[in-house]
C-alpha atoms as a PDB file:
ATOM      1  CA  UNK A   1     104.117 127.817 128.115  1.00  0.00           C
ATOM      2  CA  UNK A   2     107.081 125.009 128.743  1.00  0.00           C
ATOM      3  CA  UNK A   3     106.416 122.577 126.596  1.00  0.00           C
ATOM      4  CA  UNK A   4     107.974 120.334 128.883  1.00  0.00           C
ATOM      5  CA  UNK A   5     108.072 118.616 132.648  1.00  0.00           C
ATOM      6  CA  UNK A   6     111.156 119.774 134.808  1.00  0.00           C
ATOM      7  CA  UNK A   7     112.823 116.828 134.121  1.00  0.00           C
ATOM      8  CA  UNK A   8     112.917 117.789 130.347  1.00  0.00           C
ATOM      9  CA  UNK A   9     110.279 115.517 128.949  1.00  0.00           C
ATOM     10  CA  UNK A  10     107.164 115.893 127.136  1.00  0.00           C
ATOM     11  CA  UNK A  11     104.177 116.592 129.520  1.00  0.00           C
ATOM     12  CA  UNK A  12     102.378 113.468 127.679  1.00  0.00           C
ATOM     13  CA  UNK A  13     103.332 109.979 127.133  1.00  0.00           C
ATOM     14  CA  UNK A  14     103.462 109.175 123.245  1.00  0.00           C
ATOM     15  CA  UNK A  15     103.256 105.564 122.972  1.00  0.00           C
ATOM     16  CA  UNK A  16     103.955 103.453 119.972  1.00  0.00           C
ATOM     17  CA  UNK A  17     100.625 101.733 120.061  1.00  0.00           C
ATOM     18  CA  UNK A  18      97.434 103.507 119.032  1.00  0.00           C
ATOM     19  CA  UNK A  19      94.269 102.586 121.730  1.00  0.00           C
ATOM     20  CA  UNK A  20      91.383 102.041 120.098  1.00  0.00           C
ATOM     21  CA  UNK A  21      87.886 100.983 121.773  1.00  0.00           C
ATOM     22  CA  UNK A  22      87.088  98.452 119.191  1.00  0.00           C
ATOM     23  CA  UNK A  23      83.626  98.478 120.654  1.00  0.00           C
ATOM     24  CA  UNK A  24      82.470 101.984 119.796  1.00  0.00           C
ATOM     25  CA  UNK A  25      85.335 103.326 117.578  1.00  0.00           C
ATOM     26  CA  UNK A  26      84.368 103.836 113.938  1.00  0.00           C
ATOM     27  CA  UNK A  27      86.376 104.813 111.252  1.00  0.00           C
ATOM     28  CA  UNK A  28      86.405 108.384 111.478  1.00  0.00           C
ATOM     29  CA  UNK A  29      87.263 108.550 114.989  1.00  0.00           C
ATOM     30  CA  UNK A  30      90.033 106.038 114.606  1.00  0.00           C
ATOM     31  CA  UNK A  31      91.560 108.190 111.781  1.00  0.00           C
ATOM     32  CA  UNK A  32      90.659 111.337 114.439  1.00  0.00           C
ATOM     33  CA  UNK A  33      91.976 109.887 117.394  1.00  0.00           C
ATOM     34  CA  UNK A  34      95.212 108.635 115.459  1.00  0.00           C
ATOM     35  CA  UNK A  35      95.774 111.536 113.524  1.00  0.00           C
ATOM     36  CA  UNK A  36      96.063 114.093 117.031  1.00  0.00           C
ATOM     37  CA  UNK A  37      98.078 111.808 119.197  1.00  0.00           C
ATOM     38  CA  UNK A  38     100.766 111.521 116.146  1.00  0.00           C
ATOM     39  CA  UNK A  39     100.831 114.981 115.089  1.00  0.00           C
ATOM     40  CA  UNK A  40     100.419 116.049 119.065  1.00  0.00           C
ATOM     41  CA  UNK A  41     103.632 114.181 119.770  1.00  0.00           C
ATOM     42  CA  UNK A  42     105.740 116.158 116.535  1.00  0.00           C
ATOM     43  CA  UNK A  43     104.566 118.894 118.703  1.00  0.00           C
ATOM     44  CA  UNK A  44     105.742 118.354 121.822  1.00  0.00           C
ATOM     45  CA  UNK A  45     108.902 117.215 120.553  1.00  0.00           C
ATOM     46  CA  UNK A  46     109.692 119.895 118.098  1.00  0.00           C
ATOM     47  CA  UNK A  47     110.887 122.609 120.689  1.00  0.00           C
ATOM     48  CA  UNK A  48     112.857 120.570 122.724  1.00  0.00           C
ATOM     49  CA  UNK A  49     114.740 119.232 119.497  1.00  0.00           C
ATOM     50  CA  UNK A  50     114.745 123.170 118.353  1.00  0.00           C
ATOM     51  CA  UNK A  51     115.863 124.823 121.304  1.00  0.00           C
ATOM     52  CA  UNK A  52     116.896 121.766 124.283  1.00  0.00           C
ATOM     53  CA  UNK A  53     118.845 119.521 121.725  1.00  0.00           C
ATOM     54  CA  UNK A  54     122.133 119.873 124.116  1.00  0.00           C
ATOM     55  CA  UNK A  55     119.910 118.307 127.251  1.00  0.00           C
ATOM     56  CA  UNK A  56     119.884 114.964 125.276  1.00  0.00           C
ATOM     57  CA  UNK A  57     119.902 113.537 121.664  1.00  0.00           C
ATOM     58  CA  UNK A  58     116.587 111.719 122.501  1.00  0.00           C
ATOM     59  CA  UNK A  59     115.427 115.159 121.874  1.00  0.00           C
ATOM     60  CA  UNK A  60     116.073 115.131 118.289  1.00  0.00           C
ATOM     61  CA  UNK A  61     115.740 111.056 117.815  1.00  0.00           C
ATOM     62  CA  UNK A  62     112.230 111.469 119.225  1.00  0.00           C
ATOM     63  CA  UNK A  63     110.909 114.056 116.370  1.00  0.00           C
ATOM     64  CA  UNK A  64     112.682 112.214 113.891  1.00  0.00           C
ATOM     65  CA  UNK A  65     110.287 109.064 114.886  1.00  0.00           C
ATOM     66  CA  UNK A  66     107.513 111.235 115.196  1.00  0.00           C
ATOM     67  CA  UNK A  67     107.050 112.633 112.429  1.00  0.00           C
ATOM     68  CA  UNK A  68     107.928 108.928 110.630  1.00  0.00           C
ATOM     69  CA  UNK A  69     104.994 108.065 112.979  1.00  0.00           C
ATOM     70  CA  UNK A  70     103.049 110.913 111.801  1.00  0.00           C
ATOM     71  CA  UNK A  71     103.369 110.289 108.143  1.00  0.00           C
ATOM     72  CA  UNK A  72     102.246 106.525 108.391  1.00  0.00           C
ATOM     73  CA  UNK A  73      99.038 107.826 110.293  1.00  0.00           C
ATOM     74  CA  UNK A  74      98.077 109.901 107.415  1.00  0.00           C
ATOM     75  CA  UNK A  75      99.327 107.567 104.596  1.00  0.00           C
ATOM     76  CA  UNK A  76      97.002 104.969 106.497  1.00  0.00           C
ATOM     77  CA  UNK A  77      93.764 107.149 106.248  1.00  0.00           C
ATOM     78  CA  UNK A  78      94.932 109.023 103.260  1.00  0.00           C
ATOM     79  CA  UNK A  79      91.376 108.026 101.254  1.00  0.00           C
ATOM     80  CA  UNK A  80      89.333 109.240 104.564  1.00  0.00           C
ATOM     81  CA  UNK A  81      91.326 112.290 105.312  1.00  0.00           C
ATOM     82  CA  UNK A  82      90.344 115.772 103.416  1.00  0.00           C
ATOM     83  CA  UNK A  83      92.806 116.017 100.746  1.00  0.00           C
ATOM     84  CA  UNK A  84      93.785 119.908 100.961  1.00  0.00           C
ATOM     85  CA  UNK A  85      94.741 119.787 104.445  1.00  0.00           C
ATOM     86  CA  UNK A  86      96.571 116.141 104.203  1.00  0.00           C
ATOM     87  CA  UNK A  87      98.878 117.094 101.575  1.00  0.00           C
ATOM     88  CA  UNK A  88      99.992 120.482 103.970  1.00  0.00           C
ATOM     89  CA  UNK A  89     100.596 118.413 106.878  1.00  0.00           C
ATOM     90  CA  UNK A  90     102.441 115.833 104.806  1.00  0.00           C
ATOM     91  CA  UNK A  91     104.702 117.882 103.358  1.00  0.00           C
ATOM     92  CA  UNK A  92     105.765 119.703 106.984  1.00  0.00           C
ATOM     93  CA  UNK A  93     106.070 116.212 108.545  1.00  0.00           C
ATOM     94  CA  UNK A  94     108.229 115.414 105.836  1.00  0.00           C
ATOM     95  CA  UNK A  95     110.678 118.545 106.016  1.00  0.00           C
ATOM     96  CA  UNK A  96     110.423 117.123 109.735  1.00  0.00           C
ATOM     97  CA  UNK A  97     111.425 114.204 109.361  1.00  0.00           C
ATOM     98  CA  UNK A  98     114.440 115.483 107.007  1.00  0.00           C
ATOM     99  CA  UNK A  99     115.680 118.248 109.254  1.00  0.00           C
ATOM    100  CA  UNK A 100     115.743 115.396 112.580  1.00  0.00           C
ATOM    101  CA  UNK A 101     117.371 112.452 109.886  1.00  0.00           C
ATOM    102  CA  UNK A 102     119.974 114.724 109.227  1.00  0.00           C
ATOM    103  CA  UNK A 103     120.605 116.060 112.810  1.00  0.00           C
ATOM    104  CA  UNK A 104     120.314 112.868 114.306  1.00  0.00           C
ATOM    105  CA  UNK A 105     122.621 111.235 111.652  1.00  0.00           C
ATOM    106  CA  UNK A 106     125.377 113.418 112.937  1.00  0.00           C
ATOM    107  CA  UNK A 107     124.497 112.895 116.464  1.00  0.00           C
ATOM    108  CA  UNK A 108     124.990 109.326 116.245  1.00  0.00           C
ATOM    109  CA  UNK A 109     128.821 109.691 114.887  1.00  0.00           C
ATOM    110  CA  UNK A 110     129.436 111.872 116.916  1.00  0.00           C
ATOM    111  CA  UNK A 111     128.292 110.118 119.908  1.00  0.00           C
ATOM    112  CA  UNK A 112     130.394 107.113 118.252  1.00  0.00           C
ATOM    113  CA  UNK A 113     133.671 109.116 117.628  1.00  0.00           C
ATOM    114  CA  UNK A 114     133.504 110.991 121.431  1.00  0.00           C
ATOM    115  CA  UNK A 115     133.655 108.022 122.887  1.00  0.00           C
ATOM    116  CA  UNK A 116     137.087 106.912 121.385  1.00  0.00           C
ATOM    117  CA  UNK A 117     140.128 107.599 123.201  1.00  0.00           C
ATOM    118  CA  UNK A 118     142.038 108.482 119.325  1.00  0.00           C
ATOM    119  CA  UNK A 119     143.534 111.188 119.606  1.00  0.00           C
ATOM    120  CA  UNK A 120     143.672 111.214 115.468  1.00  0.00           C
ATOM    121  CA  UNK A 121     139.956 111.779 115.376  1.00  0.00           C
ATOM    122  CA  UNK A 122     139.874 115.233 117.280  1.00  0.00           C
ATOM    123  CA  UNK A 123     139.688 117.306 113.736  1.00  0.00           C
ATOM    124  CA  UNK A 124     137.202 115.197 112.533  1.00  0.00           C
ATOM    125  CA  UNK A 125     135.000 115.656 115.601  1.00  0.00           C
ATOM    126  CA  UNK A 126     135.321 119.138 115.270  1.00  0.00           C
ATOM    127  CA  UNK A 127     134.365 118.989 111.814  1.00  0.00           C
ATOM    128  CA  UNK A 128     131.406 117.433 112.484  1.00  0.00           C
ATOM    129  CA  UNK A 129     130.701 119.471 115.361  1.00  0.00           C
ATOM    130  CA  UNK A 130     130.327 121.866 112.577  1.00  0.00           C
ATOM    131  CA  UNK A 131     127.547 120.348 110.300  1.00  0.00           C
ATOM    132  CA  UNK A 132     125.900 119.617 113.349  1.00  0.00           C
ATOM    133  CA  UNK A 133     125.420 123.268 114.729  1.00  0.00           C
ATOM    134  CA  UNK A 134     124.655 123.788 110.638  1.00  0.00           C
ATOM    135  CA  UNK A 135     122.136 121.010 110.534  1.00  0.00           C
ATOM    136  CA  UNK A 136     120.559 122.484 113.767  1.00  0.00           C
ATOM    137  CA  UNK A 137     119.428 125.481 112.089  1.00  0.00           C
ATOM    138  CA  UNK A 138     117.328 123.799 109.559  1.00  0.00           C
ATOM    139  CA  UNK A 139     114.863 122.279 112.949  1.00  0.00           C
ATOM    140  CA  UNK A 140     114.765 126.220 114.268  1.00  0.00           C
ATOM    141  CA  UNK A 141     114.055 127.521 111.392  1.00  0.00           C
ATOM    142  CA  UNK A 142     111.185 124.860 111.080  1.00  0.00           C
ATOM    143  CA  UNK A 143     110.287 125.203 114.819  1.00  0.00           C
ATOM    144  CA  UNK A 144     109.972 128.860 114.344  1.00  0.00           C
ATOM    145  CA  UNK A 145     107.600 128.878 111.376  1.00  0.00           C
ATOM    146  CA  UNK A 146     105.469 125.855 112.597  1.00  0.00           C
ATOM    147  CA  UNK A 147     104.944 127.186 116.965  1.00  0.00           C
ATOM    148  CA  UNK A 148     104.166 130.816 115.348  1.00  0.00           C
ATOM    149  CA  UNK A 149     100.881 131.856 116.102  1.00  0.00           C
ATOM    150  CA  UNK A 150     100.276 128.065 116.639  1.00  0.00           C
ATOM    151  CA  UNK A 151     100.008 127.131 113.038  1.00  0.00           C
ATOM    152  CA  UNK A 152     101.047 123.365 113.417  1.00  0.00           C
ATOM    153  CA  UNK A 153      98.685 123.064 116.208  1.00  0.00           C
ATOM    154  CA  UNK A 154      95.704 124.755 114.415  1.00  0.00           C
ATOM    155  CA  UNK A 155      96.178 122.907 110.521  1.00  0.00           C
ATOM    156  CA  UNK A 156      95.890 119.724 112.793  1.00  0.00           C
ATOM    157  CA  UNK A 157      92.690 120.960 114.534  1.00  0.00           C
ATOM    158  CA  UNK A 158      91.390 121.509 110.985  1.00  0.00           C
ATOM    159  CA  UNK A 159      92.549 118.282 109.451  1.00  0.00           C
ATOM    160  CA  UNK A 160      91.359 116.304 112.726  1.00  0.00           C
ATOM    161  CA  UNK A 161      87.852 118.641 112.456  1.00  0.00           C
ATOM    162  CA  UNK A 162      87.087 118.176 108.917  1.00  0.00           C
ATOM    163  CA  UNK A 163      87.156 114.498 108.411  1.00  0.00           C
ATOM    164  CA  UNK A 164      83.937 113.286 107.731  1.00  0.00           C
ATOM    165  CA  UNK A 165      81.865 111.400 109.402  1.00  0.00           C
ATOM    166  CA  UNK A 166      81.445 107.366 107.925  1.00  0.00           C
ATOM    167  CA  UNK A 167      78.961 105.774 109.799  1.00  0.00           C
ATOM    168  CA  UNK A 168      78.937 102.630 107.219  1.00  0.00           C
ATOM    169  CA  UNK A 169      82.847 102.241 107.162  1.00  0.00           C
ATOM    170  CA  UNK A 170      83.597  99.050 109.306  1.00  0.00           C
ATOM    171  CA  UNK A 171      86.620 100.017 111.359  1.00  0.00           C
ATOM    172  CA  UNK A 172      87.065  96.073 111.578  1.00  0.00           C
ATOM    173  CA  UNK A 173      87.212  95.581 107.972  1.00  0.00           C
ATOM    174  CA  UNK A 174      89.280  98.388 106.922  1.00  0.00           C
ATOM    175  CA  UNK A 175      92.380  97.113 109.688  1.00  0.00           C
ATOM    176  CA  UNK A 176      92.208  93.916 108.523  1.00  0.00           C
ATOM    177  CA  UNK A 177      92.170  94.919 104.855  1.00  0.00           C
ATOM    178  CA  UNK A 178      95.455  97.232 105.436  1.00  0.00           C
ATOM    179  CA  UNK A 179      97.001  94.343 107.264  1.00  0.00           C
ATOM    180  CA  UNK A 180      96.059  92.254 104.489  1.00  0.00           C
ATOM    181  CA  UNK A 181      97.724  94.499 102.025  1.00  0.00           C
ATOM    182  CA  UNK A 182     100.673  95.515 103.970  1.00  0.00           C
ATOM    183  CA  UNK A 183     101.688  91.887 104.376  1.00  0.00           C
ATOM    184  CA  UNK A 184     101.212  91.320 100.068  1.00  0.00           C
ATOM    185  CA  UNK A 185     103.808  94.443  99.744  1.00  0.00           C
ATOM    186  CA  UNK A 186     106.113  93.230 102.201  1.00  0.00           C
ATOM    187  CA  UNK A 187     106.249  89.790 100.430  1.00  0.00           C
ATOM    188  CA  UNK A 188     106.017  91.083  97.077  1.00  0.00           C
ATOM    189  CA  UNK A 189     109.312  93.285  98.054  1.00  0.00           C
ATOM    190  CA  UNK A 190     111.653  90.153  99.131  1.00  0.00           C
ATOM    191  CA  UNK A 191     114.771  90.701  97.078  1.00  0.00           C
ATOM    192  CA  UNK A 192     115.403  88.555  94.430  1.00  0.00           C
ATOM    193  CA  UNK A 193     119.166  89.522  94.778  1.00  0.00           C
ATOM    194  CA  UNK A 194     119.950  89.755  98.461  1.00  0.00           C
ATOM    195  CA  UNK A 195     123.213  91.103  98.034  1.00  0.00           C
ATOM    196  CA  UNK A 196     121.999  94.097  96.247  1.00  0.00           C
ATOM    197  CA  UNK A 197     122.080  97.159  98.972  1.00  0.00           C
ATOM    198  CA  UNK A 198     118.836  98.853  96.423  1.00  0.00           C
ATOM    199  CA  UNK A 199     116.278  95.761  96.893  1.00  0.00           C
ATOM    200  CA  UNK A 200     116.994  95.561 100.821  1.00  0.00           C
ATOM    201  CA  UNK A 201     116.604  99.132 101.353  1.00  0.00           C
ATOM    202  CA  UNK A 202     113.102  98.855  99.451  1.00  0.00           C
ATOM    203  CA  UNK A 203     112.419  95.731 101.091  1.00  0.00           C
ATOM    204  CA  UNK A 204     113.411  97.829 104.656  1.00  0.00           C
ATOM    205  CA  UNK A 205     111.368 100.400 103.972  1.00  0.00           C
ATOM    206  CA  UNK A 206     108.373  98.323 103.269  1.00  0.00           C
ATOM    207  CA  UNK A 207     108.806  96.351 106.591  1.00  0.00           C
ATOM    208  CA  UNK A 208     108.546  99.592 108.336  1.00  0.00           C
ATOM    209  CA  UNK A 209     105.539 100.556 107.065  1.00  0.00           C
ATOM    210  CA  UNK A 210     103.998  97.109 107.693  1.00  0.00           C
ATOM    211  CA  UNK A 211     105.459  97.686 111.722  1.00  0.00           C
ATOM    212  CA  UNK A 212     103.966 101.006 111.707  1.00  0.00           C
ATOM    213  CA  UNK A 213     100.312  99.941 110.373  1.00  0.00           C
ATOM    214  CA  UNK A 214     100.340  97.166 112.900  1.00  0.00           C
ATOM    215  CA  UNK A 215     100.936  99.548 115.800  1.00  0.00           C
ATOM    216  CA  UNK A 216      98.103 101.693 114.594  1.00  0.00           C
ATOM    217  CA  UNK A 217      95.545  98.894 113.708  1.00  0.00           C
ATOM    218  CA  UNK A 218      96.909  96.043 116.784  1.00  0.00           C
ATOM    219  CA  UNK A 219      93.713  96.764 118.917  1.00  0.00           C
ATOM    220  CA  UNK A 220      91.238  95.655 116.178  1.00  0.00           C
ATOM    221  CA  UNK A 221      93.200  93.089 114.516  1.00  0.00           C
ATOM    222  CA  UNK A 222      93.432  89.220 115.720  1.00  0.00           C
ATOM    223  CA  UNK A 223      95.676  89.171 118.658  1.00  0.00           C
ATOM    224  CA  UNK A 224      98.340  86.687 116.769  1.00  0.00           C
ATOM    225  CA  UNK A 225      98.848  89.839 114.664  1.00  0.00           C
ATOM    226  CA  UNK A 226     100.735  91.228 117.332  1.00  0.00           C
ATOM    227  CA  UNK A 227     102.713  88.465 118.862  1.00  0.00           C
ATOM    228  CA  UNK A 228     103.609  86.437 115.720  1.00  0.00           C
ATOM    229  CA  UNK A 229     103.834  88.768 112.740  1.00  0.00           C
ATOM    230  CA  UNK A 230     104.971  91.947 115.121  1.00  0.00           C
ATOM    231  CA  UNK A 231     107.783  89.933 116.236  1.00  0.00           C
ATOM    232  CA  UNK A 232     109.251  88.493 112.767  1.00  0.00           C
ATOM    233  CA  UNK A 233     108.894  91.614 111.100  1.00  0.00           C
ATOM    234  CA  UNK A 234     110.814  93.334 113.696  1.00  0.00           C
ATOM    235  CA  UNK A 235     113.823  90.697 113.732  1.00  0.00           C
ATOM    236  CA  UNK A 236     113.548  91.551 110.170  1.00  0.00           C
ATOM    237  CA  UNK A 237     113.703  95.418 110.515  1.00  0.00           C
ATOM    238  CA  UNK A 238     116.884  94.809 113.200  1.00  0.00           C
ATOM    239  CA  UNK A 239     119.053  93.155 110.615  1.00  0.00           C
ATOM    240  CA  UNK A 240     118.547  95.395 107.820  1.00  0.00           C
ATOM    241  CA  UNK A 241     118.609  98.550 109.577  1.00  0.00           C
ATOM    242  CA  UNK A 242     121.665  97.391 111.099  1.00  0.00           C
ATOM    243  CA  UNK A 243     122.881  97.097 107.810  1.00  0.00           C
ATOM    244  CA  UNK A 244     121.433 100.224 106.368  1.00  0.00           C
ATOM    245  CA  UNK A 245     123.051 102.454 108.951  1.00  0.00           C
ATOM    246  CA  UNK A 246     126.278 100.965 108.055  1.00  0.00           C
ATOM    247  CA  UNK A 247     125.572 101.855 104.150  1.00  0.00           C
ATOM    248  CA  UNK A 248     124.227 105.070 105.136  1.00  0.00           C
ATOM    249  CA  UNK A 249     127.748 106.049 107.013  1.00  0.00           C
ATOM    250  CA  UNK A 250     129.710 104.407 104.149  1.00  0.00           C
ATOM    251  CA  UNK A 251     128.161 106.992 101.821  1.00  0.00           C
ATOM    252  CA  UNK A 252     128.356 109.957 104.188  1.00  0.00           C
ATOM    253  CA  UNK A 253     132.457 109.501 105.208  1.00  0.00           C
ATOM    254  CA  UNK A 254     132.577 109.062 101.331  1.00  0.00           C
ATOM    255  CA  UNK A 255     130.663 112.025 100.120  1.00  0.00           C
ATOM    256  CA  UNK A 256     132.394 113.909 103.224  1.00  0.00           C
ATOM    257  CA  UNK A 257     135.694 113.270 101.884  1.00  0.00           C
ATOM    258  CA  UNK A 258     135.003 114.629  98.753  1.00  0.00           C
ATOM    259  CA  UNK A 259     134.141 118.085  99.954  1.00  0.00           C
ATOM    260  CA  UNK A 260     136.786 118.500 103.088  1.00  0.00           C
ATOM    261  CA  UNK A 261     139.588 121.018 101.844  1.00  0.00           C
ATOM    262  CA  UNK A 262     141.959 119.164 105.242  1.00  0.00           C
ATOM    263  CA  UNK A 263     143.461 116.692 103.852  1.00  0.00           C
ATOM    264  CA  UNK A 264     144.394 114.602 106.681  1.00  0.00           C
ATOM    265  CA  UNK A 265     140.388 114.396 107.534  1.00  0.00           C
ATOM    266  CA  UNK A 266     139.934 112.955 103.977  1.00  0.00           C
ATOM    267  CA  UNK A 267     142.341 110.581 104.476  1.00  0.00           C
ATOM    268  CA  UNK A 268     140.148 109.620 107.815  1.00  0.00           C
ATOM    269  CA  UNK A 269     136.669 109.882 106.226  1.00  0.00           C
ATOM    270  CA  UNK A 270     137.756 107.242 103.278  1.00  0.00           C
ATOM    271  CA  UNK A 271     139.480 104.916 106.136  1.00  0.00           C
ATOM    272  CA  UNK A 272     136.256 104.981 107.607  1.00  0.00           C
ATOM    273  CA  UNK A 273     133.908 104.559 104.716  1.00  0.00           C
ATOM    274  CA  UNK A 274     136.455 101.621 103.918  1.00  0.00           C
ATOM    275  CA  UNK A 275     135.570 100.063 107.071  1.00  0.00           C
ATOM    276  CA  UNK A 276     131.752 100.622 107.165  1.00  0.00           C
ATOM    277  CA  UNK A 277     131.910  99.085 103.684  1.00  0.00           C
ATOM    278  CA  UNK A 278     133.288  95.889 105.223  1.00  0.00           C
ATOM    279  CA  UNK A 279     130.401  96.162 107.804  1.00  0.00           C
ATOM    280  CA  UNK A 280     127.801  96.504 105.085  1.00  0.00           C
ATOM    281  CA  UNK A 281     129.483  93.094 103.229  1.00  0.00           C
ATOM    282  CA  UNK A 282     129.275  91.088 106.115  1.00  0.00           C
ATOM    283  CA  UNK A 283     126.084  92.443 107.397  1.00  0.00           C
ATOM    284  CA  UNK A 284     124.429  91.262 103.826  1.00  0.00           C
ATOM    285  CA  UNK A 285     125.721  88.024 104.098  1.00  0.00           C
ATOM    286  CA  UNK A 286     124.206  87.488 107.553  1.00  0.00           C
ATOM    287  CA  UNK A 287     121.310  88.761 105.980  1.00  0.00           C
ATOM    288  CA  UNK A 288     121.630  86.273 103.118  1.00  0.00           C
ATOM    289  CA  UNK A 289     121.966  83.100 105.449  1.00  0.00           C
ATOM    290  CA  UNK A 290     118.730  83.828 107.501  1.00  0.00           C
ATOM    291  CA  UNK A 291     116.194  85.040 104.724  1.00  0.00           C
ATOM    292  CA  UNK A 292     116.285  81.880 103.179  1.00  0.00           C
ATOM    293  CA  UNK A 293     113.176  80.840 101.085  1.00  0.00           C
ATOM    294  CA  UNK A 294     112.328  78.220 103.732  1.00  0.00           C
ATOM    295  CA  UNK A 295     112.158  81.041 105.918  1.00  0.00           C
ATOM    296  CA  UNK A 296     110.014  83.611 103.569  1.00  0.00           C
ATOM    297  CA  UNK A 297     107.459  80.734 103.065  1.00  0.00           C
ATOM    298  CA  UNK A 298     107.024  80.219 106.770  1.00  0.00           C
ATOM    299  CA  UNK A 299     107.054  83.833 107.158  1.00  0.00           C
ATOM    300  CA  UNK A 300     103.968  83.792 104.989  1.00  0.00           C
ATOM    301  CA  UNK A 301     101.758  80.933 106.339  1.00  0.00           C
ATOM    302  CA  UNK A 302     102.163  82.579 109.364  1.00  0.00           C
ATOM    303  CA  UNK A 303     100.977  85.819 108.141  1.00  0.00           C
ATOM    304  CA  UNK A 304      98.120  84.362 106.728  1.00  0.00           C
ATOM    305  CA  UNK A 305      97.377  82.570 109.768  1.00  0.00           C
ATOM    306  CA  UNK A 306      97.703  85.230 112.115  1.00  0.00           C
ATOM    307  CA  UNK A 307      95.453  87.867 109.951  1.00  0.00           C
ATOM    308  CA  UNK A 308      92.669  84.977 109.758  1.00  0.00           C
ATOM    309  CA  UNK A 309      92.788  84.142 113.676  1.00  0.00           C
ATOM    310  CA  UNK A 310      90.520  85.609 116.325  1.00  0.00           C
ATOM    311  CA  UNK A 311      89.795  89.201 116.708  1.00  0.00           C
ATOM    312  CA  UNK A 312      91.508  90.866 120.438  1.00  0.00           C
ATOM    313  CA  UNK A 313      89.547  93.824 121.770  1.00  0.00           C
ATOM    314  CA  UNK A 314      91.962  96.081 123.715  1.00  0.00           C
ATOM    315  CA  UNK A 315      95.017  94.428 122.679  1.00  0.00           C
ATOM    316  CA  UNK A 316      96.700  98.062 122.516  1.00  0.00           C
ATOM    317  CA  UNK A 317      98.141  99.507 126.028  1.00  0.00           C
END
């Protein structure tokens, strides 16, 4: 079967917010219901990055946020999900989400470098041209193992059929609990030192994991939960990934450099990393000028405020 419409996209529409009927939805079908649409997206998504990567990048950045998106749903209901067949579809989401990264890493630079006129940059485009084709066989491979005789479809069937049933477990209570905790992490995380590139990568990484438990819990949460915390987290998430993609091509044109045998693309690759260093410098700075601890202390009495406000039913769409 295509696993595709004719105009190359996925037959169903993945959205980032999880639906919920906070009126009949208990626990266990809110892990259920979660679980499949995440894991149903990786699948859709996984052939077309595999095998219709040259249609459009999106292929590839779709599986890579997919699977991220996959991995959050079952680190969310990790304590309600059957532990034998959690850990299996962890550990494929992760070699996922690492194949699509690392794909999708050289698919940005090379969508960067294309677009320059430089006539300098040609070998270096070919080069990378090179560990993308590479790179390309890892999501095959992975495509291959995962479509044969259905497997990825039928561990999820499993994992989806075999969580049990928790009548008693307030759907309600657990959301606002996660929320609750999510927020203390993110806080706890603010770097002491926010010029140092370790502490705002942890404190990144944290924020993400806050966005993604908000997108899966936003339909029985208070509605402020949405349009106040949502927002600053986000604004948050912008800056530092911003920076973060900067570091992350500082370190690759660095550790690129150190392996090419052509000299004159060394010499390019440490210009380069040069110049995304400078990014990452002025990008912390930024960083340093807004995160103020007048702004973390507002940032937290209106957490607070926003997890104790009134319930919305149905806030998803």
């Amino acid at each position: 079967t295509k696993p595709a419409n004719s105009n190359g996209l996925p037959r169903r529409s993945f959205r980032k917010w999880i639906k919920l009927d906070a009126a009949s939805c208990s626990l266990s079908d809110a892990a259920r219901m979660t679980i499949e649409s995440r894991i149903a997206a990786v699948e859709a998504y996984l052939p077309l990055a595999a095998y219709h990567h040259e249609e459009t990048i999106e292929h590839v950045h779709q599986l890579r946020v997919s699977s991220r998106r996959a991995l959050a749903a079952l680190m969310l209901y990790k304590d309600h999900l059957p532990r034998k067949h959690r850990k299996w579809m962890q550990k494929m989401m992760k070699r996922v989400r690492k194949a699509a990264g690392e794909a999708r890493d050289l698919d940005v630079l090379l969508d960067r470098f294309e677009k320059s006129e430089d006539a300098e940059l040609d070998p270096l485009i070919r080069y990378l041209h090179q560990l993308r084709h590479k790179s390309q066989k890892s999501i095959v491979k992975l495509c291959d193992r995962l479509t044969d005789d259905h497997q990825l479809e039928r561990h999820a069937m499993e994992l989806s059929g075999s969580i049990p049933i928790q009548r008693q477990a307030n759907l309600e209570q657990f959301a606002k609990s996660q929320i609750e905790h999510q927020a203390d992490l993110f806080l706890a995380y603010t770097p002491e030192d926010l010029f140092d590139i370790d502490e705002l990568h942890r404190f990144r990484v944290q924020s993400n994991e806050f966005l993604y438990s908000i997108s899966l819990l936003s339909d029985v949460l208070p509605s402020s939960v949405r349009s106040q915390i949502y927002p600053a987290i986000c604004q948050t998430q912008e800056m530092l990934g911003e920076l973060n993609d900067h570091a992350i091509a500082c370190k690759r044109f660095k550790d690129l450099s150190a392996v090419s045998s052509i000299r004159s693309i060394r010499k390019q690759l440490k210009r380069l990393s040069r110049g995304e260093r400078d990014q990452v410098a002025d990008l912390k700075k930024q960083f340093h000028d807004w995160w103020t601890p007048k702004t973390s202390r507002k940032f937290e009495t209106t957490v607070r405020a926003a997890i104790d406000g009134p319930r919305s039913v149905g806030a998803a769409s």
